[in-house]
PDB file of N, CA and C in Angstrom:
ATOM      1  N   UNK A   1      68.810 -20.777   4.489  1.00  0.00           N
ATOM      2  CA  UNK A   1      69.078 -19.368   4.665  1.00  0.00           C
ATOM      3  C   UNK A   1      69.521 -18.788   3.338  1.00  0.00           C
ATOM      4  N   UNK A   2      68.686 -17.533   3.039  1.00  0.00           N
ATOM      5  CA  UNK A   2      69.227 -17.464   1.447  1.00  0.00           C
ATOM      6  C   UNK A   2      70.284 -15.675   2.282  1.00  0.00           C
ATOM      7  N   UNK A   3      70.773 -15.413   1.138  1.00  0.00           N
ATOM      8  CA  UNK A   3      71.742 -14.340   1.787  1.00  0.00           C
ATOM      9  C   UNK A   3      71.928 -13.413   0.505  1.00  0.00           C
ATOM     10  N   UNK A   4      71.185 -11.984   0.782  1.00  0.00           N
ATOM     11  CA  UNK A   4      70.911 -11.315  -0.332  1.00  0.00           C
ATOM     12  C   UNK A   4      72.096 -10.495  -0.068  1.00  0.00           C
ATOM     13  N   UNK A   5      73.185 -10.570  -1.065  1.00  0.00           N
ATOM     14  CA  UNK A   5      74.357  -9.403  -1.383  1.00  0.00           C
ATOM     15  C   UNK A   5      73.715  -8.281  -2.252  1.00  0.00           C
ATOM     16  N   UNK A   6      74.062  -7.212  -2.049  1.00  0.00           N
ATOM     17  CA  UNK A   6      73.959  -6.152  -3.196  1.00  0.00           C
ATOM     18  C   UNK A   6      74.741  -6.243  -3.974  1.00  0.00           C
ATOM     19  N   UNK A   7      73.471  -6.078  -4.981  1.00  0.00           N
ATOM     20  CA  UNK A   7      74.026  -6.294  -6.729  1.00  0.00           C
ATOM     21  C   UNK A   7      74.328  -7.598  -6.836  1.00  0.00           C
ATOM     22  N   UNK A   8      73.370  -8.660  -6.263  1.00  0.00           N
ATOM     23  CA  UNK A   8      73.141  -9.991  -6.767  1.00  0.00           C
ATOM     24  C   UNK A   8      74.276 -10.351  -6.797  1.00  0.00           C
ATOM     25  N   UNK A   9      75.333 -10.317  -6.258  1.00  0.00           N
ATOM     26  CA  UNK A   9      76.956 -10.949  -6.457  1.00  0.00           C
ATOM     27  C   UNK A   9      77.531 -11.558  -5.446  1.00  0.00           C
ATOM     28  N   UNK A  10      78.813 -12.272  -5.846  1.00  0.00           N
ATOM     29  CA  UNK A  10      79.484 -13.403  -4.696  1.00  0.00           C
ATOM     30  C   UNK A  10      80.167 -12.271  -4.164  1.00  0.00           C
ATOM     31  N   UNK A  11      79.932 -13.032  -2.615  1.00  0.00           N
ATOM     32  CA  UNK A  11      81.131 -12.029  -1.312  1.00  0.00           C
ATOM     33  C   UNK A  11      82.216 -12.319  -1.715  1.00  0.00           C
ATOM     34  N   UNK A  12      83.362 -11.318  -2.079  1.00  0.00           N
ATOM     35  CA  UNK A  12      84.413 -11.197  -2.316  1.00  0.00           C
ATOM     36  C   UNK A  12      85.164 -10.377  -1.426  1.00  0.00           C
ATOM     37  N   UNK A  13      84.698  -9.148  -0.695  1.00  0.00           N
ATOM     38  CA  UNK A  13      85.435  -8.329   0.159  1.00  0.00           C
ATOM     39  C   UNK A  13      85.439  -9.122   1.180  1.00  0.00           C
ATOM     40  N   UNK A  14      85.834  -7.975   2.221  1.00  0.00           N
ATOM     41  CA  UNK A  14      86.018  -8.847   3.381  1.00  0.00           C
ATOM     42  C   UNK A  14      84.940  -8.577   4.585  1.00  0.00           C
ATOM     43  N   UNK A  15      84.068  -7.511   4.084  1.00  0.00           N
ATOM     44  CA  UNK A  15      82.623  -7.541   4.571  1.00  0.00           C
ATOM     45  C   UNK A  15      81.506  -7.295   3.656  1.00  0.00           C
ATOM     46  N   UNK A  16      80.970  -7.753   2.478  1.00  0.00           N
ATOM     47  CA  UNK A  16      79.670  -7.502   2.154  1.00  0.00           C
ATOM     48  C   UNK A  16      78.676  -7.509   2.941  1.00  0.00           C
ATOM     49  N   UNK A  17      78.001  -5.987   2.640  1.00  0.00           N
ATOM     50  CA  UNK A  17      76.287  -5.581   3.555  1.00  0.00           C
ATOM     51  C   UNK A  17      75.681  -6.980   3.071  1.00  0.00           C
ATOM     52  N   UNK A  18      74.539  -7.608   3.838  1.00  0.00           N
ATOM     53  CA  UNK A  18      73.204  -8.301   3.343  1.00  0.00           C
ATOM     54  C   UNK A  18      72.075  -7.547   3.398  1.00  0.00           C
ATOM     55  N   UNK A  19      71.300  -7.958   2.843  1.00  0.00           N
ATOM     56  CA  UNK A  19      70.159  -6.748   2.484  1.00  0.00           C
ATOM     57  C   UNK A  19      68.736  -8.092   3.117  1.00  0.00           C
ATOM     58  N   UNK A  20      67.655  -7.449   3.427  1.00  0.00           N
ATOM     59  CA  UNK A  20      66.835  -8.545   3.633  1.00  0.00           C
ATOM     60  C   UNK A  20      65.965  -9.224   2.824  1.00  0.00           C
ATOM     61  N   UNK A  21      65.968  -8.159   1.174  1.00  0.00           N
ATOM     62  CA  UNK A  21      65.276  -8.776  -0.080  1.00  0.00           C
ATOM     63  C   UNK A  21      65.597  -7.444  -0.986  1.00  0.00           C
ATOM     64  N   UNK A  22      65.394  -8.288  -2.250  1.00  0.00           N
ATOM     65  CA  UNK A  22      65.805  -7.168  -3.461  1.00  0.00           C
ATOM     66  C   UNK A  22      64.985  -5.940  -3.702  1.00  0.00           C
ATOM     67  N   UNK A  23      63.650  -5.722  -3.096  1.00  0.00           N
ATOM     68  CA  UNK A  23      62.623  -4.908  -3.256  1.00  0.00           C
ATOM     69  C   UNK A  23      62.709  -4.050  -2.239  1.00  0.00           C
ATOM     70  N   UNK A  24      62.846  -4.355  -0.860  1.00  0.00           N
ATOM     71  CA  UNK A  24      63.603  -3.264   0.218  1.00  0.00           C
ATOM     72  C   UNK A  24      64.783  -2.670   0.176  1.00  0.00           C
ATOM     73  N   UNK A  25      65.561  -3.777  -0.112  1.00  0.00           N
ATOM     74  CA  UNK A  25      67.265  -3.232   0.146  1.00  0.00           C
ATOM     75  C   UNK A  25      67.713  -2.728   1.735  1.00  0.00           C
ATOM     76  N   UNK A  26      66.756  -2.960   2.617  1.00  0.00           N
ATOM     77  CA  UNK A  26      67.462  -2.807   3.966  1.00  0.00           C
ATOM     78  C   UNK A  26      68.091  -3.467   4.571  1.00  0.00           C
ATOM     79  N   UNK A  27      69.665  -3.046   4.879  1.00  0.00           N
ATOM     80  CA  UNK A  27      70.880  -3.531   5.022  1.00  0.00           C
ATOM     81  C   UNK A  27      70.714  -4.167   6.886  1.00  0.00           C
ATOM     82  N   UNK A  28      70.634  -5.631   6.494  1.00  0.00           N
ATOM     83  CA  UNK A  28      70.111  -6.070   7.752  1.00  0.00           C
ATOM     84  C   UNK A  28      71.711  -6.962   8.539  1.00  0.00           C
ATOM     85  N   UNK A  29      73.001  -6.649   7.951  1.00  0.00           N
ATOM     86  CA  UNK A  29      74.281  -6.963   8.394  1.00  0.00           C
ATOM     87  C   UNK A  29      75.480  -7.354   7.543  1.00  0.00           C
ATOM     88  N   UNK A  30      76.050  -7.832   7.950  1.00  0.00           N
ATOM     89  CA  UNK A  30      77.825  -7.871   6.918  1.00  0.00           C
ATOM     90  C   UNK A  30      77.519  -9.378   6.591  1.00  0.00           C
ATOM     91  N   UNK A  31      78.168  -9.817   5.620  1.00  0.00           N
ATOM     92  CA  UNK A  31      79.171 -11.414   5.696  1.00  0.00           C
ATOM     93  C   UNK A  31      80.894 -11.233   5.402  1.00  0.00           C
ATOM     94  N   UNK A  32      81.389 -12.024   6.157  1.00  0.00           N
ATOM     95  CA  UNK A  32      82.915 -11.644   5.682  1.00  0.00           C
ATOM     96  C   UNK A  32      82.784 -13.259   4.701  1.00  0.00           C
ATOM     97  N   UNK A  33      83.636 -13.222   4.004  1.00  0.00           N
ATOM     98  CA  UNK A  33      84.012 -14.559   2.860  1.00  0.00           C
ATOM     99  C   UNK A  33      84.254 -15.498   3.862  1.00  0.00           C
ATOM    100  N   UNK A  34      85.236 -15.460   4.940  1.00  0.00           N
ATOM    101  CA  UNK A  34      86.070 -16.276   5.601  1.00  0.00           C
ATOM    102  C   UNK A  34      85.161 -17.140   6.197  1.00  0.00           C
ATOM    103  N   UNK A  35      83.928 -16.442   7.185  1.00  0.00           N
ATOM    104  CA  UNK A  35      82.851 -16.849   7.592  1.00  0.00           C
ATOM    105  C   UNK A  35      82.041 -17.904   6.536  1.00  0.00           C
ATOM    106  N   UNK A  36      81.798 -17.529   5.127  1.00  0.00           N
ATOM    107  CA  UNK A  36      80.741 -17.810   4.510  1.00  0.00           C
ATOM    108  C   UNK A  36      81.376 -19.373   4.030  1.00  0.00           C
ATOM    109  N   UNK A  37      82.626 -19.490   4.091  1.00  0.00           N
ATOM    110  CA  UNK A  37      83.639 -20.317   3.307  1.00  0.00           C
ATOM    111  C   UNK A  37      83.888 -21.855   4.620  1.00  0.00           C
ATOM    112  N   UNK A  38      83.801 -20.865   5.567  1.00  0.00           N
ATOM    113  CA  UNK A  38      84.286 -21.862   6.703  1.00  0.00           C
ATOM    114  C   UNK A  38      82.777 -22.281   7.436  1.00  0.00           C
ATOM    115  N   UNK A  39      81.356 -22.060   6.689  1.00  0.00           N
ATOM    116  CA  UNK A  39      80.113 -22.485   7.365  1.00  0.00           C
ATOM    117  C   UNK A  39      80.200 -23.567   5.632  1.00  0.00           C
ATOM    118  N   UNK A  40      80.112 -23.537   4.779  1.00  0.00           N
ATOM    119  CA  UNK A  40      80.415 -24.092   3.377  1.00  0.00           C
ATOM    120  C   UNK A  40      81.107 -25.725   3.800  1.00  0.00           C
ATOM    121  N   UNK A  41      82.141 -25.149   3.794  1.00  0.00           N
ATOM    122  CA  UNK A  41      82.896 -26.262   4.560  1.00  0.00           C
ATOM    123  C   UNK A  41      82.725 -27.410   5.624  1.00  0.00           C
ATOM    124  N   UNK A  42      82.166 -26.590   6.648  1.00  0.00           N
ATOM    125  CA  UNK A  42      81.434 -27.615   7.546  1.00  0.00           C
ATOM    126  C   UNK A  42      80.195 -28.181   6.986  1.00  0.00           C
ATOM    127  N   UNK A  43      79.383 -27.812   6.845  1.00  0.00           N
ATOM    128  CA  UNK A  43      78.411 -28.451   6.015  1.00  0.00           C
ATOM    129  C   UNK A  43      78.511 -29.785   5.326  1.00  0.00           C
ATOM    130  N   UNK A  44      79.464 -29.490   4.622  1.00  0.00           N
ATOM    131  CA  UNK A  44      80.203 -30.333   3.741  1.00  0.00           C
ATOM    132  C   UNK A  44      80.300 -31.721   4.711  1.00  0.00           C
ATOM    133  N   UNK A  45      81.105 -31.516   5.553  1.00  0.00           N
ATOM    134  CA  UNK A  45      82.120 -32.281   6.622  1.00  0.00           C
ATOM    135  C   UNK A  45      80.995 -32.863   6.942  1.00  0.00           C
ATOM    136  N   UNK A  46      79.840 -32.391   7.567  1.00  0.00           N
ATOM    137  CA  UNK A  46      78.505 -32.928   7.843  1.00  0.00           C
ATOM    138  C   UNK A  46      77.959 -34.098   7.042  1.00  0.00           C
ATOM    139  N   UNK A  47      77.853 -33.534   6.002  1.00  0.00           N
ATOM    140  CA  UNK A  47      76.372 -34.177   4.707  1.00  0.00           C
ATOM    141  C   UNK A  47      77.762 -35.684   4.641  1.00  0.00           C
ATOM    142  N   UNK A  48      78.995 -35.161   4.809  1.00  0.00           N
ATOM    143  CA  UNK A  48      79.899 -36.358   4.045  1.00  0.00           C
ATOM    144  C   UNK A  48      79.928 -37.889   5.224  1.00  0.00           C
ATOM    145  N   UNK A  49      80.003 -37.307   6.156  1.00  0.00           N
ATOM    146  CA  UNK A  49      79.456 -38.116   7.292  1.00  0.00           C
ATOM    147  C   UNK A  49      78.657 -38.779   7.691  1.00  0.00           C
ATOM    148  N   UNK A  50      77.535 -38.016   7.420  1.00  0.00           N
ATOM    149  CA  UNK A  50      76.090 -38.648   7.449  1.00  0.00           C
ATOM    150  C   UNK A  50      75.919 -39.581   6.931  1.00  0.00           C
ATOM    151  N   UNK A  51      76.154 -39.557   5.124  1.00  0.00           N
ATOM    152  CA  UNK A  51      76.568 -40.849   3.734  1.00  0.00           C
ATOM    153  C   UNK A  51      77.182 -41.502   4.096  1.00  0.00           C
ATOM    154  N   UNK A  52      78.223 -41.223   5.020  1.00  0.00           N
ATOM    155  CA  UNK A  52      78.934 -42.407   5.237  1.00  0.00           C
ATOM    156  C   UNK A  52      78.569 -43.225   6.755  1.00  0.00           C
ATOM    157  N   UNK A  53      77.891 -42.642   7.304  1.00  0.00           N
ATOM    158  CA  UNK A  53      77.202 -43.223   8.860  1.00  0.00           C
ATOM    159  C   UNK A  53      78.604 -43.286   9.622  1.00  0.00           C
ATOM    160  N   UNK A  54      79.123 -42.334   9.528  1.00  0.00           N
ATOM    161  CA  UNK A  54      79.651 -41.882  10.755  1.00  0.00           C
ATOM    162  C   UNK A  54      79.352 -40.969  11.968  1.00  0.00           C
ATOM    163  N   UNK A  55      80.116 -40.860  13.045  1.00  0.00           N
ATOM    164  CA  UNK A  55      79.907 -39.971  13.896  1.00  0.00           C
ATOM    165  C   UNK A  55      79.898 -38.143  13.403  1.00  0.00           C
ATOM    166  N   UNK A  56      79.303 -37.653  14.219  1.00  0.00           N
ATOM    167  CA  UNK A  56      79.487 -36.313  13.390  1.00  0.00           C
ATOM    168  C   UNK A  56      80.754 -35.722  13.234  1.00  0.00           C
ATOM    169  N   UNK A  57      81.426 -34.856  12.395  1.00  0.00           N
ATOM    170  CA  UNK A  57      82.447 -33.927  12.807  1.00  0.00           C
ATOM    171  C   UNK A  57      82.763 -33.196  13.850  1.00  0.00           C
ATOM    172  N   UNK A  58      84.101 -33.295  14.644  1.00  0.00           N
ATOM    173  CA  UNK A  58      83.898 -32.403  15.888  1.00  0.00           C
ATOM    174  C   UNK A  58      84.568 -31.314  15.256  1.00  0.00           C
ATOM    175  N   UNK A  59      83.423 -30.020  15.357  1.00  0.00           N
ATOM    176  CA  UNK A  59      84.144 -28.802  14.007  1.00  0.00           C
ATOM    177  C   UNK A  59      84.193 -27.740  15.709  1.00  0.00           C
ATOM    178  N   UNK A  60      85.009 -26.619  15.426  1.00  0.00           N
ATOM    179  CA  UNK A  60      85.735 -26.097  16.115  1.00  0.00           C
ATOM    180  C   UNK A  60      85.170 -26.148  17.266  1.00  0.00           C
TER     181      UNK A  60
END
């Protein structure tokens, strides 16, 4: 999933618009950081698991 911010920049507020590509610019919803930080994270928790052949993470 790629996630187009306006003005090509990291989510820093606490809702950046997403746009659906740089040539439209139609604002197709928000990301809050908290969200973007806490899907980051799990991921993580995932891929680290996997390497290690464990069970999956039980995430929230």
């Amino acid at each position: 999933m790629h996630v187009h911010l306006i003005g090509g920049r990291v989510a820093r507020a606490s809702n950046d618009p997403v746009i659906n590509n740089e040539e439209e610019r139609l604002i197709v919803g928000f990301v809050h950081e908290k969200d973007a930080m806490m899907s980051y994270n799990n991921a993580l928790l995932e891929l680290q698991s996997e390497e290690r052949g464990d069970a999956p993470p039980k995430l929230f």
